[in-house]
PDB file of N, CA and C in Angstrom:
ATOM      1  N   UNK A   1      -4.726  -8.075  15.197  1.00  0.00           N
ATOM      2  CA  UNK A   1      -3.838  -7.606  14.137  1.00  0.00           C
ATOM      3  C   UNK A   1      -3.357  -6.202  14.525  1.00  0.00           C
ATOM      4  N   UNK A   2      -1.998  -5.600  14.310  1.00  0.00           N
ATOM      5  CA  UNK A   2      -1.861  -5.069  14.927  1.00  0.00           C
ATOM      6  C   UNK A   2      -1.472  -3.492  13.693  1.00  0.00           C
ATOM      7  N   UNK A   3      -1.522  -2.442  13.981  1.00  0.00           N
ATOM      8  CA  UNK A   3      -1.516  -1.411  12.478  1.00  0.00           C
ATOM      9  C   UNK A   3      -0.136  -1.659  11.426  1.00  0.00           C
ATOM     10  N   UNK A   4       1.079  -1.461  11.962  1.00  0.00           N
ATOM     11  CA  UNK A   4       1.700  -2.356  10.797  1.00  0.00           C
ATOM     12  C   UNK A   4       1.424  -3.527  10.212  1.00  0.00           C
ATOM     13  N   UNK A   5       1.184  -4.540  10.862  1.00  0.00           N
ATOM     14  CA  UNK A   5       0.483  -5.621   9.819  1.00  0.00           C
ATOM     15  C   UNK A   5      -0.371  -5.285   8.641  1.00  0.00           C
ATOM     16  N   UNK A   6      -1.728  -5.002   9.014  1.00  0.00           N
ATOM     17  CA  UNK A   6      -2.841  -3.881   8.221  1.00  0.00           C
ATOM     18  C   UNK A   6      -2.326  -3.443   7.849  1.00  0.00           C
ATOM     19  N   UNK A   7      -1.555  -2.428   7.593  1.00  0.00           N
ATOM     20  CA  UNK A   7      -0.241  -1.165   6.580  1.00  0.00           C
ATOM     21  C   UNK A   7       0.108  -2.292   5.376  1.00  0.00           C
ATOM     22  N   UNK A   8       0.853  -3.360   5.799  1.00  0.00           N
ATOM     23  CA  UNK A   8       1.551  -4.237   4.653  1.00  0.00           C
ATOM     24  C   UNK A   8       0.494  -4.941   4.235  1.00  0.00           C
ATOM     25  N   UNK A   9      -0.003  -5.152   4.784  1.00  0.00           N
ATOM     26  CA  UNK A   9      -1.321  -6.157   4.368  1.00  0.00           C
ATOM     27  C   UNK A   9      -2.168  -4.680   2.874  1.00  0.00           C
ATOM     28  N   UNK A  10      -3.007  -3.961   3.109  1.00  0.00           N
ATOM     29  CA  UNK A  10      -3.307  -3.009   2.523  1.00  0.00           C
ATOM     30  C   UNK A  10      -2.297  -2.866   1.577  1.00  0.00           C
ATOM     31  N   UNK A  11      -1.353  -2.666   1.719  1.00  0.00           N
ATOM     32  CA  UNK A  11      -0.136  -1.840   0.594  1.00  0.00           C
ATOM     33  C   UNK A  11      -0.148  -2.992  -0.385  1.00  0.00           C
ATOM     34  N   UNK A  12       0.136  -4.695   0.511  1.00  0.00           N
ATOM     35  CA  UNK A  12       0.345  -5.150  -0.778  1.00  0.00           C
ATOM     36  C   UNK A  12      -0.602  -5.492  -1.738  1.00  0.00           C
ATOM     37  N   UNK A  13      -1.720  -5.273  -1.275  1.00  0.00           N
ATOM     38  CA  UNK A  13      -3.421  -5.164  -1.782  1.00  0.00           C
ATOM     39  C   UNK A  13      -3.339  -4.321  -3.141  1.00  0.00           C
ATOM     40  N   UNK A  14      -3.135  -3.116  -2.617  1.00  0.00           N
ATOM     41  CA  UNK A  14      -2.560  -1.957  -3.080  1.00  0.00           C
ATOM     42  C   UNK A  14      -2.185  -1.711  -4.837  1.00  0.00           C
ATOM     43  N   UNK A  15      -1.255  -2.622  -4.674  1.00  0.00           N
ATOM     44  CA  UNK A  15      -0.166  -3.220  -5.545  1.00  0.00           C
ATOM     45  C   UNK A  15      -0.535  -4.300  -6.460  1.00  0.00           C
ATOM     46  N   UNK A  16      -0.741  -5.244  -5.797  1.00  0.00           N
ATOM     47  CA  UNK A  16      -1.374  -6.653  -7.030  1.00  0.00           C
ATOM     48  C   UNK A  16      -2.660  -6.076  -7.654  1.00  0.00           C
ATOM     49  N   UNK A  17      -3.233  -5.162  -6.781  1.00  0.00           N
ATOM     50  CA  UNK A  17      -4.075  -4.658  -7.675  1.00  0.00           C
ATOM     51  C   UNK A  17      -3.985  -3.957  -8.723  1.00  0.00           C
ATOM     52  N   UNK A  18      -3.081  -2.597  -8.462  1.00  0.00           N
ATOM     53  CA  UNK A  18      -2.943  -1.945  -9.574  1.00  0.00           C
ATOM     54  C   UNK A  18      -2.197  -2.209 -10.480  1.00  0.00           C
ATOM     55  N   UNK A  19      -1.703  -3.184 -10.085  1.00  0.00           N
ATOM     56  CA  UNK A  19      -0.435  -3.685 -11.190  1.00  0.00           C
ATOM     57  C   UNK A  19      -1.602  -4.904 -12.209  1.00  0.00           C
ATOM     58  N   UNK A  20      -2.634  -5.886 -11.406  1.00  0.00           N
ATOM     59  CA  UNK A  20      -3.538  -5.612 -12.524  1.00  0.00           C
ATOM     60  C   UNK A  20      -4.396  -4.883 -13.194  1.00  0.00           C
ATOM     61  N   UNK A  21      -4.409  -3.947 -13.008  1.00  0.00           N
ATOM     62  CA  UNK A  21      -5.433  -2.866 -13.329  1.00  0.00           C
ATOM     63  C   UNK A  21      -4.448  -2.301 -14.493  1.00  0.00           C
ATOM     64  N   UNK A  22      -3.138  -2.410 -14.317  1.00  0.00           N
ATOM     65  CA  UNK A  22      -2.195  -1.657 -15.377  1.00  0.00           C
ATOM     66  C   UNK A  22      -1.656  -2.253 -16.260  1.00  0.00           C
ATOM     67  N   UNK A  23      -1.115  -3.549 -15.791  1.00  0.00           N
ATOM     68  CA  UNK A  23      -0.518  -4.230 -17.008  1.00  0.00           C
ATOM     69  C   UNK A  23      -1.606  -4.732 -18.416  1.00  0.00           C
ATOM     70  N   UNK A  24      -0.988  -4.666 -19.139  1.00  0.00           N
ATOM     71  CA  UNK A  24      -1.289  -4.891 -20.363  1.00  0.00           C
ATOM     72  C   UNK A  24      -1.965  -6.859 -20.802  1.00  0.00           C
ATOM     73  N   UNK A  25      -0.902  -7.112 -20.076  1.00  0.00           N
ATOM     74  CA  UNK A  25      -1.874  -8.960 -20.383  1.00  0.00           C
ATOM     75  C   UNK A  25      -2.229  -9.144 -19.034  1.00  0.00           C
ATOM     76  N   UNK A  26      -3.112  -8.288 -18.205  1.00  0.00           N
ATOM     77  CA  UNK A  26      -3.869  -8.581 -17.210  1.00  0.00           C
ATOM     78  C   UNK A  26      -5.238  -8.995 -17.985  1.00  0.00           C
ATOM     79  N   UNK A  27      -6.239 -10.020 -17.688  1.00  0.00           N
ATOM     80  CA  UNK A  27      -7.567  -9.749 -17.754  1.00  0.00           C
ATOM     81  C   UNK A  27      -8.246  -8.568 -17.563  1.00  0.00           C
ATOM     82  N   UNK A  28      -7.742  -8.040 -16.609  1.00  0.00           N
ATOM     83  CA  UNK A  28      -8.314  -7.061 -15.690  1.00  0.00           C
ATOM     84  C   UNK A  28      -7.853  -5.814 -15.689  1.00  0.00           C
ATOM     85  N   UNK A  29      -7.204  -5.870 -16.724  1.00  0.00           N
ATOM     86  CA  UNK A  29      -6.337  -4.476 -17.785  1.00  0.00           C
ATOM     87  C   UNK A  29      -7.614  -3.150 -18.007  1.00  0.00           C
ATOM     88  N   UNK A  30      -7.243  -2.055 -17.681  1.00  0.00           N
ATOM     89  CA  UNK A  30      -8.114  -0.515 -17.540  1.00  0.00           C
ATOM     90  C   UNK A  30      -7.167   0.515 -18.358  1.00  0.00           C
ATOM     91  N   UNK A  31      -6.399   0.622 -18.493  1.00  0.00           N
ATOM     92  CA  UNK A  31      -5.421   1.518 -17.902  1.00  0.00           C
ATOM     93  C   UNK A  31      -3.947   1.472 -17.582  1.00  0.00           C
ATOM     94  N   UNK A  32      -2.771   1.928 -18.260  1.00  0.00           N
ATOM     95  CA  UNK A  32      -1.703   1.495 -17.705  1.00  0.00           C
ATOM     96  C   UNK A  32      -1.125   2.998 -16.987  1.00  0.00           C
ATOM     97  N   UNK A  33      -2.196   3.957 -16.984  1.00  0.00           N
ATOM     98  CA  UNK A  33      -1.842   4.960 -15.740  1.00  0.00           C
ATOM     99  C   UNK A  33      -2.083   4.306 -14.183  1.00  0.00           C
ATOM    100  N   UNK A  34      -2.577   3.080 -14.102  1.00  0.00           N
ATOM    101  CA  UNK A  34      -2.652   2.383 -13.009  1.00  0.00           C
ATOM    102  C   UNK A  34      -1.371   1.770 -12.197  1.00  0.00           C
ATOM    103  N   UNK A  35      -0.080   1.980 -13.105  1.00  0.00           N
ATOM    104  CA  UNK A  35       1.062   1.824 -12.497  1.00  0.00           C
ATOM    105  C   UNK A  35       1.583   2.732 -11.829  1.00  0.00           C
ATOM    106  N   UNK A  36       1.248   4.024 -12.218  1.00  0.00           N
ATOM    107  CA  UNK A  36       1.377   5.064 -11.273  1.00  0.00           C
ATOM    108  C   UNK A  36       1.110   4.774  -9.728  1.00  0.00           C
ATOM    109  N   UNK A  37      -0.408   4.525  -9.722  1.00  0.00           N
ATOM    110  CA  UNK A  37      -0.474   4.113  -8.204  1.00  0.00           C
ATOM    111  C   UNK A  37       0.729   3.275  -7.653  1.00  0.00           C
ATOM    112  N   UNK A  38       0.620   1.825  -8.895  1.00  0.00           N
ATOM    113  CA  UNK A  38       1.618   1.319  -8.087  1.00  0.00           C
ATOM    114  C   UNK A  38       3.306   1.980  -7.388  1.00  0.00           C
ATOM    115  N   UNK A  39       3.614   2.730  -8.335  1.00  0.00           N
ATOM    116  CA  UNK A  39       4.861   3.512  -8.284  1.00  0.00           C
ATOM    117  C   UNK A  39       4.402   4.577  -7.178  1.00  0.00           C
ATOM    118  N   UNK A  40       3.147   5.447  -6.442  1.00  0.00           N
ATOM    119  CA  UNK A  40       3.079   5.686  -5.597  1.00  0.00           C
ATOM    120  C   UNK A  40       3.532   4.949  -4.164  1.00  0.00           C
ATOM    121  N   UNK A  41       2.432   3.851  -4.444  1.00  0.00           N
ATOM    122  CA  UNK A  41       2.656   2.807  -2.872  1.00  0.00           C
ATOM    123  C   UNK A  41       3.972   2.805  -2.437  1.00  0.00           C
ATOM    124  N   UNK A  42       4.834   2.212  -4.026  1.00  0.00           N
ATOM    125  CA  UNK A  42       5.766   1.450  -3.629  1.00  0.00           C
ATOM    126  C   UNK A  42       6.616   2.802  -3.060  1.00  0.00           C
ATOM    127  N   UNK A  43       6.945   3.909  -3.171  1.00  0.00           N
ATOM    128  CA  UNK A  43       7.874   5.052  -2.947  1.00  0.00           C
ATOM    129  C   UNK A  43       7.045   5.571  -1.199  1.00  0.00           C
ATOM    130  N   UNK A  44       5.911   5.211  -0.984  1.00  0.00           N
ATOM    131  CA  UNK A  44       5.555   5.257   0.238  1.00  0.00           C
ATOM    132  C   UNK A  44       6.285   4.256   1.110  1.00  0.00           C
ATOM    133  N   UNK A  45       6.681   3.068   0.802  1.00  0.00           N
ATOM    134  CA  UNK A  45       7.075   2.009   1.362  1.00  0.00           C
ATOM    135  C   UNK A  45       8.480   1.908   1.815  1.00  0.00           C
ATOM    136  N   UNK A  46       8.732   2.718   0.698  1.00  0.00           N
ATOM    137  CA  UNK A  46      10.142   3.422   0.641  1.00  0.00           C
ATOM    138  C   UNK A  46      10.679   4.245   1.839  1.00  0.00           C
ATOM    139  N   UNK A  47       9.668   5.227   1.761  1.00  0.00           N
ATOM    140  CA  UNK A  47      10.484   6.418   2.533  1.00  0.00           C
ATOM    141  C   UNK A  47       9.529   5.922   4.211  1.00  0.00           C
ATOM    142  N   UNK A  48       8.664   5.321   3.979  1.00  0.00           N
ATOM    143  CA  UNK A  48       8.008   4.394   5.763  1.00  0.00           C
ATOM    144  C   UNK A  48       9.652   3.773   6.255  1.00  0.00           C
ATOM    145  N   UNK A  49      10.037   3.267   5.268  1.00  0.00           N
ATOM    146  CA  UNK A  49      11.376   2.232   5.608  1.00  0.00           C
ATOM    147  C   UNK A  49      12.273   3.230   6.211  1.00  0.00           C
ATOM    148  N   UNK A  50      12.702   4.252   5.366  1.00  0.00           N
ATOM    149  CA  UNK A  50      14.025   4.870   5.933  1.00  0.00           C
ATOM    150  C   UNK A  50      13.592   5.828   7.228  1.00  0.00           C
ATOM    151  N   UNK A  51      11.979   6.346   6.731  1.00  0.00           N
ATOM    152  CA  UNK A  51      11.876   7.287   8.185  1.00  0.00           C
ATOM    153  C   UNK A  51      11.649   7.484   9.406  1.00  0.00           C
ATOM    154  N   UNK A  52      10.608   5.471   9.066  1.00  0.00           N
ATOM    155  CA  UNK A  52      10.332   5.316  10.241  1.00  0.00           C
ATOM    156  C   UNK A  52       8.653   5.747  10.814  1.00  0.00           C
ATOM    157  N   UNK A  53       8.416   6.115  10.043  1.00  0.00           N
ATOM    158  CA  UNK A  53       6.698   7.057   9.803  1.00  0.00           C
ATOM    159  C   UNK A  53       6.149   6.432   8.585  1.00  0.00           C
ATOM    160  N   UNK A  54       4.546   6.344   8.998  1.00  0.00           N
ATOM    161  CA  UNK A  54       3.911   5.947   7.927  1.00  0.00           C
ATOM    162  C   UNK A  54       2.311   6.783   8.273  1.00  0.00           C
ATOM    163  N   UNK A  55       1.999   7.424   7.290  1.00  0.00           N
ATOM    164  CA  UNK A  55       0.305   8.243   7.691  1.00  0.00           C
ATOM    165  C   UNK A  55      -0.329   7.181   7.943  1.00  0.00           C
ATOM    166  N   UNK A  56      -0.471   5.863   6.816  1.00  0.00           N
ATOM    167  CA  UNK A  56      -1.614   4.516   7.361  1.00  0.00           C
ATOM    168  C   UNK A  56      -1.752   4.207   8.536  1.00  0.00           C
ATOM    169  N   UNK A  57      -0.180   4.050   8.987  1.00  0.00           N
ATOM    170  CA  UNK A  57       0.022   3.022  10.185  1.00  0.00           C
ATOM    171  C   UNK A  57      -1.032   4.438  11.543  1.00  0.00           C
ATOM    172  N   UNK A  58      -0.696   5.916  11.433  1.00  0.00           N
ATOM    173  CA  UNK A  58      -1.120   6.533  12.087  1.00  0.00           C
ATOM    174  C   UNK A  58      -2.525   6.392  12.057  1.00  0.00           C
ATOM    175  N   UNK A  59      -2.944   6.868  10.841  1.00  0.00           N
ATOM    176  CA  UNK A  59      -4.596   6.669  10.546  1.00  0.00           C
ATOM    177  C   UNK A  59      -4.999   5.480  11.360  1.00  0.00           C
ATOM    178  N   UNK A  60      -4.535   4.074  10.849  1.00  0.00           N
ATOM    179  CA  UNK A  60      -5.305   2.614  11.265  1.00  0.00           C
ATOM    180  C   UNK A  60      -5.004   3.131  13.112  1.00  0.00           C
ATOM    181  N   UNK A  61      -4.072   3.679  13.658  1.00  0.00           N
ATOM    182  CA  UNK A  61      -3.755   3.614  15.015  1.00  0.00           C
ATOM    183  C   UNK A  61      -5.090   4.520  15.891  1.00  0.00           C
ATOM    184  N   UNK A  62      -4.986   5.897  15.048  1.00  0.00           N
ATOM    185  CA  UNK A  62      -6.622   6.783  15.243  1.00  0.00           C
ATOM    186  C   UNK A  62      -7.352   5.896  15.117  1.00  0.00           C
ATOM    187  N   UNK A  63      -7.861   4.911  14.656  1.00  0.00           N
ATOM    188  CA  UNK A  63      -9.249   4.116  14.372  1.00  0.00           C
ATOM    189  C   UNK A  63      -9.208   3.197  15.043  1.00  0.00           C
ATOM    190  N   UNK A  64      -8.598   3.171  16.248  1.00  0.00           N
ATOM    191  CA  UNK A  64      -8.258   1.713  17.247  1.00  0.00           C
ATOM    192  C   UNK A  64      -7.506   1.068  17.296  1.00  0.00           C
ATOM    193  N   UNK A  65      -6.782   0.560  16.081  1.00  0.00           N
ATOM    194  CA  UNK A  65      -5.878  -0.696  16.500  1.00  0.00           C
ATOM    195  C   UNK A  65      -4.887  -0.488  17.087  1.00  0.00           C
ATOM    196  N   UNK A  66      -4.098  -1.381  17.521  1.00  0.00           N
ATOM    197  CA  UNK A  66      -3.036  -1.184  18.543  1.00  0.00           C
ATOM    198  C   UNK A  66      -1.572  -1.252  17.644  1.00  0.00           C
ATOM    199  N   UNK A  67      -0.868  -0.269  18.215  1.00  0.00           N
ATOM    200  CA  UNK A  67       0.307  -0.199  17.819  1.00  0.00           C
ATOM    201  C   UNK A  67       1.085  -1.876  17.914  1.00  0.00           C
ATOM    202  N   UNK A  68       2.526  -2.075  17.325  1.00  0.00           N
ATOM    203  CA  UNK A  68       3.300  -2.996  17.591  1.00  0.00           C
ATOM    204  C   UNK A  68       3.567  -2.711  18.709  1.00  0.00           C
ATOM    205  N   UNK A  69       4.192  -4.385  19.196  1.00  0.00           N
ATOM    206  CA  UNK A  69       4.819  -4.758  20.570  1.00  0.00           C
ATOM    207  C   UNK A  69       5.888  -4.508  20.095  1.00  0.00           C
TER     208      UNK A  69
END
């Protein structure tokens, strides 16, 4: 697997999670400051897209995995 994969993989983790953790007819409802996170990720995903940079993808790359082909 290669660190962008892991990046999207994680992010969208990320996301279904906190979006149950936030919504209101989740089971699994805490909190609807838990959309925040989500509104974090997603504005990370955002600006990965236009800039071209992502800290994860760097981090997971420090910890071994291999960049894309």
């Amino acid at each position: 697997m290669t660190s962008w994969q892991l990046t999207r993989l994680i992010a969208g983790t990320f996301i279904l999670l906190s979006l149950a953790l936030g919504a209101q007819g989740s089971p699994l409802f805490q909190s609807p400051m838990w959309l925040w996170f989500t509104a974090f990720v997603g504005i990370n995903l955002l600006q990965s897209g236009l800039t071209r940079w992502c800290l994860m993808e760097r981090i997971l790359r420090k910890l071994g995995l291999r960049a894309a082909d």
